[in-house]
PDB file of N, CA and C in Angstrom:
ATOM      1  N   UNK A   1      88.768-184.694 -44.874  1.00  0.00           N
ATOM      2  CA  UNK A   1      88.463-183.665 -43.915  1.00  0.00           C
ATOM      3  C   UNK A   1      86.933-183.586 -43.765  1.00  0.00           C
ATOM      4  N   UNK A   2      86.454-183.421 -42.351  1.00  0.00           N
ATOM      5  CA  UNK A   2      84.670-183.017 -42.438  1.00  0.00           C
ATOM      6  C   UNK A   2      84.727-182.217 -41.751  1.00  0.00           C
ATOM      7  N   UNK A   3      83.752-181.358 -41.386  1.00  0.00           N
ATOM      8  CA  UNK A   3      83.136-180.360 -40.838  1.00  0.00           C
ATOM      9  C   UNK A   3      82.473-180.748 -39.638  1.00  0.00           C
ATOM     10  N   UNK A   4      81.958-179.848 -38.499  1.00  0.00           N
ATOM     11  CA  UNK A   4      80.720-180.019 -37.641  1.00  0.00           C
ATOM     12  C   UNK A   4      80.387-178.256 -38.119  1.00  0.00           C
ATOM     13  N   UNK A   5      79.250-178.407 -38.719  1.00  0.00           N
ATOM     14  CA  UNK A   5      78.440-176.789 -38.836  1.00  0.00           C
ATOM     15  C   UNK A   5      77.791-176.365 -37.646  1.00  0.00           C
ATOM     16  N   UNK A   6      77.791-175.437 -37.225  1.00  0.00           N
ATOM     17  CA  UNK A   6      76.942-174.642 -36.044  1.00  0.00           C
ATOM     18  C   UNK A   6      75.835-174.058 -36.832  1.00  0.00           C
ATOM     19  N   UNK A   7      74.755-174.443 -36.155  1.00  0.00           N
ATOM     20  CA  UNK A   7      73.779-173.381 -36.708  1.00  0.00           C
ATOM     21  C   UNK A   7      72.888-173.270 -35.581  1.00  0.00           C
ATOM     22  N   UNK A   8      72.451-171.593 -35.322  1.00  0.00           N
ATOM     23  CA  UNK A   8      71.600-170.891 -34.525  1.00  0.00           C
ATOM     24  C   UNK A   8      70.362-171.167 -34.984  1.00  0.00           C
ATOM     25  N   UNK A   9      69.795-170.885 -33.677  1.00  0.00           N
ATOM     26  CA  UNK A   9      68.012-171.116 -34.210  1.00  0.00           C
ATOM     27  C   UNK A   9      67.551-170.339 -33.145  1.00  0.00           C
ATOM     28  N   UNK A  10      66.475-169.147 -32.984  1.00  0.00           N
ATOM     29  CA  UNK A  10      65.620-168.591 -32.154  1.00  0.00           C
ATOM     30  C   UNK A  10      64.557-169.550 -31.857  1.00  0.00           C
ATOM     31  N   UNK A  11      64.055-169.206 -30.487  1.00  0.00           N
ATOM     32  CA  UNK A  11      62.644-170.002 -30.198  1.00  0.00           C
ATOM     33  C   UNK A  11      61.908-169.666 -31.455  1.00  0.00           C
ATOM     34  N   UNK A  12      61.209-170.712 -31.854  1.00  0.00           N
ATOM     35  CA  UNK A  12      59.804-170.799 -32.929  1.00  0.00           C
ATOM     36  C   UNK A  12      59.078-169.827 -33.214  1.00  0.00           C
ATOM     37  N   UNK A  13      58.563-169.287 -31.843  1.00  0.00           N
ATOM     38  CA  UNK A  13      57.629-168.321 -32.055  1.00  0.00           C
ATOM     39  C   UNK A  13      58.538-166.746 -32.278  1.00  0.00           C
ATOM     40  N   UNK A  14      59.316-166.849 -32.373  1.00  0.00           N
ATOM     41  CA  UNK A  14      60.468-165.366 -32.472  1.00  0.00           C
ATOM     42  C   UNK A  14      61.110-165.638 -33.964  1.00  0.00           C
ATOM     43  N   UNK A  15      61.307-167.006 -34.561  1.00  0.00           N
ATOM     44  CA  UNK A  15      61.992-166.669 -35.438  1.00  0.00           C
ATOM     45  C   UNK A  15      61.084-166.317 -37.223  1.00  0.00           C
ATOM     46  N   UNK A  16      61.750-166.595 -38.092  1.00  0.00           N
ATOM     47  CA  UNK A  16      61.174-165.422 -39.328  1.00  0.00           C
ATOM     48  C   UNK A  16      60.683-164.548 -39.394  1.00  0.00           C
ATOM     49  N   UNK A  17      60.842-163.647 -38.781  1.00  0.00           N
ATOM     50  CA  UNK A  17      59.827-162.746 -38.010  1.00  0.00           C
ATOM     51  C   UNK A  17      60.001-161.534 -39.487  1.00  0.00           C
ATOM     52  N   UNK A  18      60.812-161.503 -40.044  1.00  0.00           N
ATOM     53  CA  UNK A  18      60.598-160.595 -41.291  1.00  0.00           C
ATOM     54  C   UNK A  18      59.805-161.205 -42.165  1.00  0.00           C
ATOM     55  N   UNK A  19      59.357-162.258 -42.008  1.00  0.00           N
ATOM     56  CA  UNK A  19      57.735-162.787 -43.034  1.00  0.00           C
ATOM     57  C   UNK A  19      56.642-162.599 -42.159  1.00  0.00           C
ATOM     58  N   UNK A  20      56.620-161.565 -41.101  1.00  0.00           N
ATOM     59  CA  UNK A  20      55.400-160.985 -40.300  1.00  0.00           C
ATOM     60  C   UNK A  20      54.121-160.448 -41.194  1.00  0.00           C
ATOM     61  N   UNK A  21      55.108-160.070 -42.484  1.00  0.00           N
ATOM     62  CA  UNK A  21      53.744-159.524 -43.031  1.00  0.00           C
ATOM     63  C   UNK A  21      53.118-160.489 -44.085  1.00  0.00           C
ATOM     64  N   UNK A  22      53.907-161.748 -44.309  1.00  0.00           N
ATOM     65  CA  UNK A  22      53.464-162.577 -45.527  1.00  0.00           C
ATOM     66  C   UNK A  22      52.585-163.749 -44.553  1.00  0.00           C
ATOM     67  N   UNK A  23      53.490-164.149 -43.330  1.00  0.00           N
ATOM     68  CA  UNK A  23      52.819-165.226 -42.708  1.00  0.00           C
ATOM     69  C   UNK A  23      52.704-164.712 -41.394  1.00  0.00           C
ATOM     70  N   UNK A  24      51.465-165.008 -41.226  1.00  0.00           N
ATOM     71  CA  UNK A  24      51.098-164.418 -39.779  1.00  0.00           C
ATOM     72  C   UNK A  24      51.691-165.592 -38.599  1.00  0.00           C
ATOM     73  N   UNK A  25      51.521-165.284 -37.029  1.00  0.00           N
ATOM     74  CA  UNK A  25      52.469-165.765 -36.010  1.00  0.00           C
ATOM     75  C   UNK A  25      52.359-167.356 -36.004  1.00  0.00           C
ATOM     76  N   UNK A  26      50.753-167.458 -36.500  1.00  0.00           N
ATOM     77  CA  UNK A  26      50.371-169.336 -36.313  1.00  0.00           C
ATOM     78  C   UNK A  26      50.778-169.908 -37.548  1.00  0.00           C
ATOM     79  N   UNK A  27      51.650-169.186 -38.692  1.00  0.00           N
ATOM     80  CA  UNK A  27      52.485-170.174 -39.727  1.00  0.00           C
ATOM     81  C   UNK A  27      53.946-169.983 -39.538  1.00  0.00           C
ATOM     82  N   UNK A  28      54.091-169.135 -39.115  1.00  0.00           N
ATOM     83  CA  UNK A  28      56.052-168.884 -38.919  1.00  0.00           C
ATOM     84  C   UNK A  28      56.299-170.088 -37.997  1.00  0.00           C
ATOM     85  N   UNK A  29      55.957-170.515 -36.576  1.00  0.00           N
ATOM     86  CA  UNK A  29      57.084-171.127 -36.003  1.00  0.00           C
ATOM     87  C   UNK A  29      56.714-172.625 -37.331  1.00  0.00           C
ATOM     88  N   UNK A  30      56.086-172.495 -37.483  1.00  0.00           N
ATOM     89  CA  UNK A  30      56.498-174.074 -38.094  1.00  0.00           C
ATOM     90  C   UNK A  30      57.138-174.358 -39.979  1.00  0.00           C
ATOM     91  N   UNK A  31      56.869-172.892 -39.917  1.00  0.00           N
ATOM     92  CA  UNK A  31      57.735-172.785 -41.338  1.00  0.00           C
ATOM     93  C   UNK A  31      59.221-172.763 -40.962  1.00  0.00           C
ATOM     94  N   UNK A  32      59.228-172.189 -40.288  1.00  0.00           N
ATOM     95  CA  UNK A  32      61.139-172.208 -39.335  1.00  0.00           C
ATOM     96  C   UNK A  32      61.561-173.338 -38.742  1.00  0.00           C
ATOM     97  N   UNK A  33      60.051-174.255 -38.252  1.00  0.00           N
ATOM     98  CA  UNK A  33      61.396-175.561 -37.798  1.00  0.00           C
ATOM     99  C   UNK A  33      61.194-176.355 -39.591  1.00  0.00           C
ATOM    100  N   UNK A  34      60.203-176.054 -40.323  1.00  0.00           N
ATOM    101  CA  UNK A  34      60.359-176.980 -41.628  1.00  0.00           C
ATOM    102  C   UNK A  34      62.020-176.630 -41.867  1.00  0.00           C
ATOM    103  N   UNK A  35      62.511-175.302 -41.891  1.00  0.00           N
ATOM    104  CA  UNK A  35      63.806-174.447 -42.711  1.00  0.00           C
ATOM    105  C   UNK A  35      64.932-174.980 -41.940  1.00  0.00           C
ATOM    106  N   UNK A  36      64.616-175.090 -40.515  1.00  0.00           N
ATOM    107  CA  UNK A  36      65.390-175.863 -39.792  1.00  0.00           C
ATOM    108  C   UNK A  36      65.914-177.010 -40.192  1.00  0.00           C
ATOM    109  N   UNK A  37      64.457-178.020 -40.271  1.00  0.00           N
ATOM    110  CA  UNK A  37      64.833-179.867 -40.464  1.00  0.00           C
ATOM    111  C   UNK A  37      65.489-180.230 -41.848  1.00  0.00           C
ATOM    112  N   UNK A  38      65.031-179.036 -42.736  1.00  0.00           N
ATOM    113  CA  UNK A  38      65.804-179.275 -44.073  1.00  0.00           C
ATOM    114  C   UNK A  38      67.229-178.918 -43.947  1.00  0.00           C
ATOM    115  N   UNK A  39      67.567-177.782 -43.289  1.00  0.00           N
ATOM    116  CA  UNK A  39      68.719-177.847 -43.131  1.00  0.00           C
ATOM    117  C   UNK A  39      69.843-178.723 -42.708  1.00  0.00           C
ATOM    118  N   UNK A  40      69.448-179.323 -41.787  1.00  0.00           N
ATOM    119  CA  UNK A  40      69.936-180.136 -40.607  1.00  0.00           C
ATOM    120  C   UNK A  40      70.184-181.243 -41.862  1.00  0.00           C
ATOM    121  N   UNK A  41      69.142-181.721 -42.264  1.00  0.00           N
ATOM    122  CA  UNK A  41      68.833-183.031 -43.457  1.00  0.00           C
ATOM    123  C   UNK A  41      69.925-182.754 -44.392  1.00  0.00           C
ATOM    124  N   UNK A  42      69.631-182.013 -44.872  1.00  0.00           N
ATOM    125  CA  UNK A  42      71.147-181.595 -46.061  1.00  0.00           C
ATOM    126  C   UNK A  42      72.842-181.560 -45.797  1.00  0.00           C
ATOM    127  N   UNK A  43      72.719-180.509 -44.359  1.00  0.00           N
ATOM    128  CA  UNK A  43      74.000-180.606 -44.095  1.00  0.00           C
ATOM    129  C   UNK A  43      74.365-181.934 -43.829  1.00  0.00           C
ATOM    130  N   UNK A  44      73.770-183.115 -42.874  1.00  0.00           N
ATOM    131  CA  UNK A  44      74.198-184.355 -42.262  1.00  0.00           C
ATOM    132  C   UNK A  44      73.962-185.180 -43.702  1.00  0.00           C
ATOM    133  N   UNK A  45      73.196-184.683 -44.867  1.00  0.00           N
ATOM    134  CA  UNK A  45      73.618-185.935 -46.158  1.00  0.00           C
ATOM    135  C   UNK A  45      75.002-185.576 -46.634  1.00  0.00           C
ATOM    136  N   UNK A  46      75.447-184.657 -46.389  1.00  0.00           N
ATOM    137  CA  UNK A  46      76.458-184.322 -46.758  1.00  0.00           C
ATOM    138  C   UNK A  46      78.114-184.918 -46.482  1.00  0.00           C
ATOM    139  N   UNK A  47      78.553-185.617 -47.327  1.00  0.00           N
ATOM    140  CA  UNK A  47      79.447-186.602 -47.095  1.00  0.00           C
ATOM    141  C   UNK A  47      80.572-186.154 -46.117  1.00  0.00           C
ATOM    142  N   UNK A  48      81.080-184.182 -46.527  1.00  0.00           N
ATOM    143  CA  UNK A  48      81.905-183.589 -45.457  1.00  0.00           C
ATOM    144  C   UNK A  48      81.869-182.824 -44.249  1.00  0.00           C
ATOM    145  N   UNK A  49      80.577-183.188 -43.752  1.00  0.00           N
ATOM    146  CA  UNK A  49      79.736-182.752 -42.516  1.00  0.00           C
ATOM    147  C   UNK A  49      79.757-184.073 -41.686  1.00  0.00           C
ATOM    148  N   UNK A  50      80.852-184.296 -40.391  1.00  0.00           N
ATOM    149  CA  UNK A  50      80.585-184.858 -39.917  1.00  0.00           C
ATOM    150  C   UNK A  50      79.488-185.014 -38.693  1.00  0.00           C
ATOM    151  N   UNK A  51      79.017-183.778 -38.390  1.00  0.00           N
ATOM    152  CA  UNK A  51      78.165-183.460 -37.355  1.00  0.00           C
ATOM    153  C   UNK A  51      77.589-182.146 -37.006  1.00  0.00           C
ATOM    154  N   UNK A  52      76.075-181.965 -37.098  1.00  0.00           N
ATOM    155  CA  UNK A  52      75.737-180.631 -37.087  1.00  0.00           C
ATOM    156  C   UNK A  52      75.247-180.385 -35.329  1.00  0.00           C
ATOM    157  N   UNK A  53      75.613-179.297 -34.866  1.00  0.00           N
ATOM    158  CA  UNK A  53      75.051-178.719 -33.842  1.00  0.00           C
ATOM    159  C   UNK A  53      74.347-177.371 -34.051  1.00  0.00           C
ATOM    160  N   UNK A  54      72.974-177.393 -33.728  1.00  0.00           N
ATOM    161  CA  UNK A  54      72.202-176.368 -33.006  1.00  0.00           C
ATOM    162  C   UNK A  54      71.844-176.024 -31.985  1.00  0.00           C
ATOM    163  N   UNK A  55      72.294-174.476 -31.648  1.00  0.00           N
ATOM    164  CA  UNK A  55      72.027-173.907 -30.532  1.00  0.00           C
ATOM    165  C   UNK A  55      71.488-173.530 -31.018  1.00  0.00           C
ATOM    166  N   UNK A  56      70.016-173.819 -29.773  1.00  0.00           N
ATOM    167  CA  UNK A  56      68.414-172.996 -29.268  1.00  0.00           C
ATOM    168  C   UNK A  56      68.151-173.507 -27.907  1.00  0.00           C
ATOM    169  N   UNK A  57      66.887-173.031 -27.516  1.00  0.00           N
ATOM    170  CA  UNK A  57      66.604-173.309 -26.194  1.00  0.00           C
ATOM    171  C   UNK A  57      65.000-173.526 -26.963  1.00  0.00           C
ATOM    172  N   UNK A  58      64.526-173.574 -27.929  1.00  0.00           N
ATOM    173  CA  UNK A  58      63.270-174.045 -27.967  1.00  0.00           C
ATOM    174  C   UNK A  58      63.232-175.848 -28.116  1.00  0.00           C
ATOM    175  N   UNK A  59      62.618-176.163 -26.974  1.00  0.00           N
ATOM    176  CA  UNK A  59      62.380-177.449 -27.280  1.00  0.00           C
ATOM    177  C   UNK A  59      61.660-178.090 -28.381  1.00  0.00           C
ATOM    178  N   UNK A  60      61.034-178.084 -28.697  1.00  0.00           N
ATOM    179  CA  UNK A  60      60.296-178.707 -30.228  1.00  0.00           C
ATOM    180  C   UNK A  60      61.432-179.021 -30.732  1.00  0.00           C
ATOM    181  N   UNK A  61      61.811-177.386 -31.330  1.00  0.00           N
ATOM    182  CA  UNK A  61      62.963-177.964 -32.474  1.00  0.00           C
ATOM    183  C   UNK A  61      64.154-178.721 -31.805  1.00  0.00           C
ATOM    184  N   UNK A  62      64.257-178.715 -30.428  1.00  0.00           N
ATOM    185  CA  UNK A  62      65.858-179.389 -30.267  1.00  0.00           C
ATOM    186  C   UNK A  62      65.006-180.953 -30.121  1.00  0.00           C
ATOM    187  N   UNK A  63      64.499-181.236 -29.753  1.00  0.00           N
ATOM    188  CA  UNK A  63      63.624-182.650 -30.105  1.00  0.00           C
ATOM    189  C   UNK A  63      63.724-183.179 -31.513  1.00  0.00           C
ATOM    190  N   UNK A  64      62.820-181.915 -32.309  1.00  0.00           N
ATOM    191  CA  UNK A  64      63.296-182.579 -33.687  1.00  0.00           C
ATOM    192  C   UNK A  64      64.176-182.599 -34.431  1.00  0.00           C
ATOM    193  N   UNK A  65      65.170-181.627 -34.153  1.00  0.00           N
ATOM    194  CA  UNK A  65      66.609-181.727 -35.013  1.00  0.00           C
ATOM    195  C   UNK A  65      67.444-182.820 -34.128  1.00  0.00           C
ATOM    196  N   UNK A  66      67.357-183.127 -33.194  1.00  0.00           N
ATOM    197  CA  UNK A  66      68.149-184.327 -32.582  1.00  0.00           C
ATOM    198  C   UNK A  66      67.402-185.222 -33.524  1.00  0.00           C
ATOM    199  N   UNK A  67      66.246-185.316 -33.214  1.00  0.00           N
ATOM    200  CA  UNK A  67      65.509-186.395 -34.345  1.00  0.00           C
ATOM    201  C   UNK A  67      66.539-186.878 -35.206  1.00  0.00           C
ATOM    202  N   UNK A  68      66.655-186.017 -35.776  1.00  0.00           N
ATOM    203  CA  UNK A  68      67.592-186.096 -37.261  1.00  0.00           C
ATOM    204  C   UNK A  68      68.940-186.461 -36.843  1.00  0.00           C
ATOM    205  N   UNK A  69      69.347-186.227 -36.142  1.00  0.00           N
ATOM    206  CA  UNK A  69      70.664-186.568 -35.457  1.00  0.00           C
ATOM    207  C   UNK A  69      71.431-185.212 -34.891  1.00  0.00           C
ATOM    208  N   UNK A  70      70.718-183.836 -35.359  1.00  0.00           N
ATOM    209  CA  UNK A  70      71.927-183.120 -34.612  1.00  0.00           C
ATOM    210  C   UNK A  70      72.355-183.038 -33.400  1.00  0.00           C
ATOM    211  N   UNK A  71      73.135-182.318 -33.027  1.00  0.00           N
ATOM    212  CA  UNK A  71      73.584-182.211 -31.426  1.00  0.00           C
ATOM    213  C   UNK A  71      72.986-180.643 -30.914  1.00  0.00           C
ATOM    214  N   UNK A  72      71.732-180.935 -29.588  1.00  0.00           N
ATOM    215  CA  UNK A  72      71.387-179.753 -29.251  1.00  0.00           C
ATOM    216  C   UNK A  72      72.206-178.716 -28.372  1.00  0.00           C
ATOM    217  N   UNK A  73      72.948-177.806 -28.406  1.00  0.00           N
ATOM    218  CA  UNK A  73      73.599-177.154 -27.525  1.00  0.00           C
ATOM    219  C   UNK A  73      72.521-175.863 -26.886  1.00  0.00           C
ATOM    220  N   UNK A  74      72.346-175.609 -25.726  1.00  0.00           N
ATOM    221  CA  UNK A  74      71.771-174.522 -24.983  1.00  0.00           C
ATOM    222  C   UNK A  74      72.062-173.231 -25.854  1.00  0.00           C
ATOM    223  N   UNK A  75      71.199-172.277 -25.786  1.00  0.00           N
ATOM    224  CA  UNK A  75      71.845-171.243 -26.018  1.00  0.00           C
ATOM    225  C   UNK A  75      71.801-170.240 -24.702  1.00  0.00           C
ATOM    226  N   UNK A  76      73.189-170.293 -24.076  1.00  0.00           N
ATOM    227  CA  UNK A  76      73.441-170.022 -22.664  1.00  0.00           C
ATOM    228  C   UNK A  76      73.591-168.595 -23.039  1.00  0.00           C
ATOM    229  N   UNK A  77      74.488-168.375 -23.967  1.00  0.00           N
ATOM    230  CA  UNK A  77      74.047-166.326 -24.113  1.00  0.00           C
ATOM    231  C   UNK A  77      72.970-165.720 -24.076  1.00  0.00           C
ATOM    232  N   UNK A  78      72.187-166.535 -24.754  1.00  0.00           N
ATOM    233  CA  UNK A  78      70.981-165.550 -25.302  1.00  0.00           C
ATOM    234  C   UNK A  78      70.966-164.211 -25.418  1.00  0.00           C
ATOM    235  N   UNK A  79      72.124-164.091 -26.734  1.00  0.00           N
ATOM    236  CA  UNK A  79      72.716-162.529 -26.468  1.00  0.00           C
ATOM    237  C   UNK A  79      73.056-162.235 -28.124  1.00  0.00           C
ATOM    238  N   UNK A  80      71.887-163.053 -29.122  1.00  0.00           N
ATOM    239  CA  UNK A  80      71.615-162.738 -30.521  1.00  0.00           C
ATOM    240  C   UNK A  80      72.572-163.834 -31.322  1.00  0.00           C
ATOM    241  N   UNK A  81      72.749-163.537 -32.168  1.00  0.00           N
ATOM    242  CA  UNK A  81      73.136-164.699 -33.449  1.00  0.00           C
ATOM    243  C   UNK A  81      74.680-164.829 -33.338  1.00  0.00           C
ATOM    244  N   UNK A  82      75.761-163.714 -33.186  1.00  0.00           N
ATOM    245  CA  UNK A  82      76.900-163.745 -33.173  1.00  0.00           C
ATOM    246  C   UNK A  82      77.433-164.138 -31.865  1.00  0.00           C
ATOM    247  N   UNK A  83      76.820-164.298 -30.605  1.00  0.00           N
ATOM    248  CA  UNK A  83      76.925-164.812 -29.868  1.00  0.00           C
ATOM    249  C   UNK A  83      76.502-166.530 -29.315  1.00  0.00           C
ATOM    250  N   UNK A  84      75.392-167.063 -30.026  1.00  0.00           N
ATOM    251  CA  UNK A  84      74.855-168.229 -30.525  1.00  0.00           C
ATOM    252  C   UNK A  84      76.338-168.916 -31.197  1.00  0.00           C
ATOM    253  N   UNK A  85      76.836-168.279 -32.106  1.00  0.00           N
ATOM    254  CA  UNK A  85      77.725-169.098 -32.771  1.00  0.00           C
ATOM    255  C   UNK A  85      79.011-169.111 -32.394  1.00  0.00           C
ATOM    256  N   UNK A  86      79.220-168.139 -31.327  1.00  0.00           N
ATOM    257  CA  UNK A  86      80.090-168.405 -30.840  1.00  0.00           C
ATOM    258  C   UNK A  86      80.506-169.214 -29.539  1.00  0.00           C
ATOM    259  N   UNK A  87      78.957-169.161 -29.002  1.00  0.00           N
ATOM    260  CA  UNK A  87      79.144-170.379 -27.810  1.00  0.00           C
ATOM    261  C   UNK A  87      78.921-172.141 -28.332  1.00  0.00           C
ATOM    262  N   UNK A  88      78.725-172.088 -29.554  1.00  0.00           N
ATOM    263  CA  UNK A  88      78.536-173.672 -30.452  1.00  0.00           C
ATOM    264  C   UNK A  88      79.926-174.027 -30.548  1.00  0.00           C
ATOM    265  N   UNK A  89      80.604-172.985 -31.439  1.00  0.00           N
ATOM    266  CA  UNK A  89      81.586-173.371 -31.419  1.00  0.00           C
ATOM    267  C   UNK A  89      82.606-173.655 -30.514  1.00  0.00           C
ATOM    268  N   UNK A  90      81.835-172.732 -29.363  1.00  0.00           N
ATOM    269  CA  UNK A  90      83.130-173.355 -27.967  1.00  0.00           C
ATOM    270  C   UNK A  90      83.089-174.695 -27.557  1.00  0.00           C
ATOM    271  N   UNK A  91      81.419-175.105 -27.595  1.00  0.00           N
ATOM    272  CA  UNK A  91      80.908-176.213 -27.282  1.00  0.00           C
ATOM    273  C   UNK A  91      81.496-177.212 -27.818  1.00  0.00           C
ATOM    274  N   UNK A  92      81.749-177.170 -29.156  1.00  0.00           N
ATOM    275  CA  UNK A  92      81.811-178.408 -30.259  1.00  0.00           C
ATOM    276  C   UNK A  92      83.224-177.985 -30.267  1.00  0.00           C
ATOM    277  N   UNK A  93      84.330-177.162 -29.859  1.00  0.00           N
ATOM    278  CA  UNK A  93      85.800-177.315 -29.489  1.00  0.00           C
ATOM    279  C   UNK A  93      86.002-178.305 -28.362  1.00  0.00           C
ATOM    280  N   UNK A  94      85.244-177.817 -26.897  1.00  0.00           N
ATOM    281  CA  UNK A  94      85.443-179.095 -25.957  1.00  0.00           C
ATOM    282  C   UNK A  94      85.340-179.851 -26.067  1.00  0.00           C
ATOM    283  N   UNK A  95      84.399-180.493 -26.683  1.00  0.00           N
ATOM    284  CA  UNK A  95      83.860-181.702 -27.350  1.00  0.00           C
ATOM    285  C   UNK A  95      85.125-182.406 -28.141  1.00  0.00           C
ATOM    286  N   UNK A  96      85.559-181.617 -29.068  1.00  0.00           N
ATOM    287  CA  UNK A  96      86.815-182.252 -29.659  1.00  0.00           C
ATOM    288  C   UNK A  96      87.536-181.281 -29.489  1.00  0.00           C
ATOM    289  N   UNK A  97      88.707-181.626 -28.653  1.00  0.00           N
ATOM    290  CA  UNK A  97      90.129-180.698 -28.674  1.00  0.00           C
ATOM    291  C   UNK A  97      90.665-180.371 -29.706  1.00  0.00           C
ATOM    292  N   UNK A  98      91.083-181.338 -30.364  1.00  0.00           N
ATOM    293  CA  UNK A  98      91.499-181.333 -31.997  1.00  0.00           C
ATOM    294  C   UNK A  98      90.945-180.423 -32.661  1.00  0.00           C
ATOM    295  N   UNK A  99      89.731-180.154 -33.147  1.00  0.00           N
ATOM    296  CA  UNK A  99      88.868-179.500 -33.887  1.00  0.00           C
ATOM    297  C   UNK A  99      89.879-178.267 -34.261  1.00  0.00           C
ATOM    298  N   UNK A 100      89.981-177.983 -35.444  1.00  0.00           N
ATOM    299  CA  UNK A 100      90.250-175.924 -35.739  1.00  0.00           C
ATOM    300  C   UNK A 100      89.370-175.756 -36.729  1.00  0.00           C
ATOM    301  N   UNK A 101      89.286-174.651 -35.659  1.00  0.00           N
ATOM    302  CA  UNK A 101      88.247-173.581 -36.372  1.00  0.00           C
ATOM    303  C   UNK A 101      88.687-172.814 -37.934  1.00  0.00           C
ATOM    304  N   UNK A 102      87.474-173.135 -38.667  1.00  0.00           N
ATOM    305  CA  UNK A 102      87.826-172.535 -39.660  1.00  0.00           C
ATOM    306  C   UNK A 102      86.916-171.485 -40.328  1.00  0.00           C
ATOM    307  N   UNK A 103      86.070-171.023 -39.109  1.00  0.00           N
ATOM    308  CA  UNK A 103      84.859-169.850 -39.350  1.00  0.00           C
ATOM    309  C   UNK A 103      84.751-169.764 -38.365  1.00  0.00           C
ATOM    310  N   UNK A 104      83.441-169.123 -37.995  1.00  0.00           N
ATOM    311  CA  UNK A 104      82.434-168.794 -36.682  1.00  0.00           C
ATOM    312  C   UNK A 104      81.360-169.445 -36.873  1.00  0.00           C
ATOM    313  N   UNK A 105      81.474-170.287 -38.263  1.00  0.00           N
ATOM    314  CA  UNK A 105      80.285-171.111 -38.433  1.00  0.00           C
ATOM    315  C   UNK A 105      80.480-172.615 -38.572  1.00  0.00           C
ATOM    316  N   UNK A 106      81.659-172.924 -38.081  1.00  0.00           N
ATOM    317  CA  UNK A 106      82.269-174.666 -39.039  1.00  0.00           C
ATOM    318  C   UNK A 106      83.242-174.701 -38.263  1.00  0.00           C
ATOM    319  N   UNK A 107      83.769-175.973 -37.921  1.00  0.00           N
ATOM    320  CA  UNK A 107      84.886-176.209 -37.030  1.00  0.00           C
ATOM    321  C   UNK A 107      85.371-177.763 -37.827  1.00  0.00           C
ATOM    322  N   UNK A 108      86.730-177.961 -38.499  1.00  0.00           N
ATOM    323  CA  UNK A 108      87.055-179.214 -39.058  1.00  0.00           C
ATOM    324  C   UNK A 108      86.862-179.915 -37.585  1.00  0.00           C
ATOM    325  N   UNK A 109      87.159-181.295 -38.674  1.00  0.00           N
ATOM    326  CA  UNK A 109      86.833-182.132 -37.523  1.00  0.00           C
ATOM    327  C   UNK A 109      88.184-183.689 -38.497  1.00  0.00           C
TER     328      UNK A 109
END
């Protein structure tokens, strides 16, 4: 059995924004795509991850997490995190019919 994980991502400059007071605005976006690419890196070494998708609309990171191989999906809600994961997962259902869902965050594959 493998997985495709969904994972959300805010534009760069919006996301960690609760380390406002540790890292100011010109170290967050790029500490968030570092938190990003590691992520992406881990889940896809991962023998039962067959495929990760992130929804964002910031280009950088959908450049560089494709880099890595994920799959960029739009984030056509833009209507916060529980909505992010729920349009991935619609995405990565069409994508494979087959797929069941087994979160709001993971879809077998």
């Amino acid at each position: 059995m493998q997985w495709t994980l969904v994972i959300p991502l805010k534009p760069l400059t919006r996301a960690k924004s609760r380390l406002s007071d540790t890292a100011g605005d010109g170290v967050r976006p790029g500490l968030a795509l570092a938190f990003a690419e590691d992520t992406v890196a881990a889940a896809l070494a991962c023998p039962a991850v067959a495929s990760v998708a992130v929804v964002t609309d910031d280009g950088v990171a959908g450049r560089e997490l494709a880099a890595l191989g994920a799959r960029i999906v739009a984030d056509e809600p833009r209507a916060g995190l529980n909505a992010a994961l729920t349009h991935g997962a619609a995405v990565v259902r069409s994508a494979c019919p087959a797929a069941e869902s087994a979160s709001g965050t993971a879809s077998q594959r």
